[in-house]
Protein backbone atom coordinates (compact mmCIF):
# COMPACT_ATOMS: atom_id res chain seq x y z
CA UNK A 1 0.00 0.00 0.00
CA UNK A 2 1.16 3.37 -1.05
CA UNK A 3 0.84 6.20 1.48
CA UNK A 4 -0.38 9.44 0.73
CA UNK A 5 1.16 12.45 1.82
CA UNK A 6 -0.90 13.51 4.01
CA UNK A 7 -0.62 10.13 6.02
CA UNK A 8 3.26 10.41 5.82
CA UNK A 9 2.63 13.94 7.15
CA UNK A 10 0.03 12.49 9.92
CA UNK A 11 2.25 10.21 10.84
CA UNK A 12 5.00 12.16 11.73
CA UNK A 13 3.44 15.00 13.42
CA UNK A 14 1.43 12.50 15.46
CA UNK A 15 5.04 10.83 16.47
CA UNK A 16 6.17 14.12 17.66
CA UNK A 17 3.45 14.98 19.80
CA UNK A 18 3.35 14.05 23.43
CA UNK A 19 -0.38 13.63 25.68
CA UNK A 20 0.67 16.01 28.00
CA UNK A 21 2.66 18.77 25.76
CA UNK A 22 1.05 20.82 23.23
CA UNK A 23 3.50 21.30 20.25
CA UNK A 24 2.72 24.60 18.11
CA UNK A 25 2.83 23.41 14.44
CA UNK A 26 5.40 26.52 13.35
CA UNK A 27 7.88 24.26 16.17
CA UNK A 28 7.03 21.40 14.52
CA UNK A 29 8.39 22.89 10.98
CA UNK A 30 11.27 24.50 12.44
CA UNK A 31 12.14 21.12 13.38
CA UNK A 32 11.44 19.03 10.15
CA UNK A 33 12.31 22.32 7.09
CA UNK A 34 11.56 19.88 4.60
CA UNK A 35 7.41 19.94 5.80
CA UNK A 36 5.16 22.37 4.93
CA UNK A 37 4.05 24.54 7.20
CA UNK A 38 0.16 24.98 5.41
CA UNK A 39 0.30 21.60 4.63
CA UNK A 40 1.23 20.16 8.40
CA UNK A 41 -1.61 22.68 9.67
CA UNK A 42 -4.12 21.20 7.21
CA UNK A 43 -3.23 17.76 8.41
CA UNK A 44 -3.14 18.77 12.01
CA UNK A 45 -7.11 19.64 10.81
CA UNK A 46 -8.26 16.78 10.06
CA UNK A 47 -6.64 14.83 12.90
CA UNK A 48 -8.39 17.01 14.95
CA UNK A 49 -11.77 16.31 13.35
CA UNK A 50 -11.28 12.67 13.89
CA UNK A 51 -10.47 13.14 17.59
CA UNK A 52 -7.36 11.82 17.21
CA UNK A 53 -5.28 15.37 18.37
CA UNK A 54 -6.98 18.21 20.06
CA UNK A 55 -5.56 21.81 20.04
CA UNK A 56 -4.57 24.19 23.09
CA UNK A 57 -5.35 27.80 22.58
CA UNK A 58 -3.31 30.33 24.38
CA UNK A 59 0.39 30.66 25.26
CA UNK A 60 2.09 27.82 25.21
CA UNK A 61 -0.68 26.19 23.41
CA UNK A 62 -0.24 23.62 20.58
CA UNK A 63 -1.61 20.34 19.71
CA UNK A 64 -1.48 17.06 21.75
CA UNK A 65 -2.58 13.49 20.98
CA UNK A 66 -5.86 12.69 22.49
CA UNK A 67 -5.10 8.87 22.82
CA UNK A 68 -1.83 7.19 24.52
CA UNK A 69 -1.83 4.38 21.06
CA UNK A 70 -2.74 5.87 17.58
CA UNK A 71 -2.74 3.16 14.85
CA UNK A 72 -2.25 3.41 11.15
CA UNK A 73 -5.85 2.89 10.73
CA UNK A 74 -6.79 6.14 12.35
CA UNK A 75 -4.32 8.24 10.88
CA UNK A 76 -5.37 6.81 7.22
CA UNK A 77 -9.00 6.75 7.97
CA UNK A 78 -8.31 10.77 8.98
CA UNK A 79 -6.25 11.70 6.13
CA UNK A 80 -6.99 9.69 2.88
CA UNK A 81 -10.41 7.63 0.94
CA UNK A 82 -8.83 4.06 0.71
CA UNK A 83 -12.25 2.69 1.45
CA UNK A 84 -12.45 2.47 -2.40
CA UNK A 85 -11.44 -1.35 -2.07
CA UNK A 86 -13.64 -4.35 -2.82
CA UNK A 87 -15.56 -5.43 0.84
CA UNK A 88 -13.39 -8.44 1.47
CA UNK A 89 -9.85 -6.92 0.84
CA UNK A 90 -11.11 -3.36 2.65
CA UNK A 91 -11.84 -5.99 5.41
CA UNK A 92 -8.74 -7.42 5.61
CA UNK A 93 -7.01 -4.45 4.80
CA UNK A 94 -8.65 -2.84 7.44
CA UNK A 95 -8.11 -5.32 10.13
CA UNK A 96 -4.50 -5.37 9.51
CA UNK A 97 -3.95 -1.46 9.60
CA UNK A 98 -5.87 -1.41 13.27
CA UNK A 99 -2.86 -3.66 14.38
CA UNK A 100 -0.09 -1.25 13.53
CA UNK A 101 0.42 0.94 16.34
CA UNK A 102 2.52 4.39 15.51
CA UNK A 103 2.26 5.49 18.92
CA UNK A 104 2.77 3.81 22.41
């Protein structure tokens, strides 16, 4: 299976945030000059509509993960259509992405 760049994207930024500690996306880029900045914050999006980061306004505010183990499954069902598959292989598919865990 070929990722898409937003789940490369996804995956990354959801690797480098902590539960606890928000991380402002413009740290986030500093960190990783080969990301977009627009791009990361329009990922960052749609993780947060899937509840898989939430967002901390203020100083000192950022975006942490919501859950302690994030799985491939979530970050592709946030970022990218693959449900496009015939029923049996989008089942097994499916099944095999909700064992790969990203985070711990």
């Amino acid at each position: 299976m070929i990722l898409s760049m937003s789940a490369v994207y996804a995956s990354r930024l959801i690797k480098s945030l902590d539960i606890k500690e928000p991380l402002a996306i413009h740290k986030f880029c500093a960190n990783n000059p080969d990301l977009s900045y627009v791009f990361v914050a329009r990922v960052a999006s749609l993780l947060k509509r899937k509840g898989i980061i939430k967002s901390q306004r203020g100083a000192g505010g950022g975006y942490v993960r919501s859950k302690k183990l994030v799985t491939l499954h979530d970050l592709l069902s946030a970022t990218t259509n693959y449900k496009t598959m015939p029923g049996e292989l989008y089942e097994a598919v499916n099944a095999k992405l909700k064992e790969i865990v990203i985070t711990d």
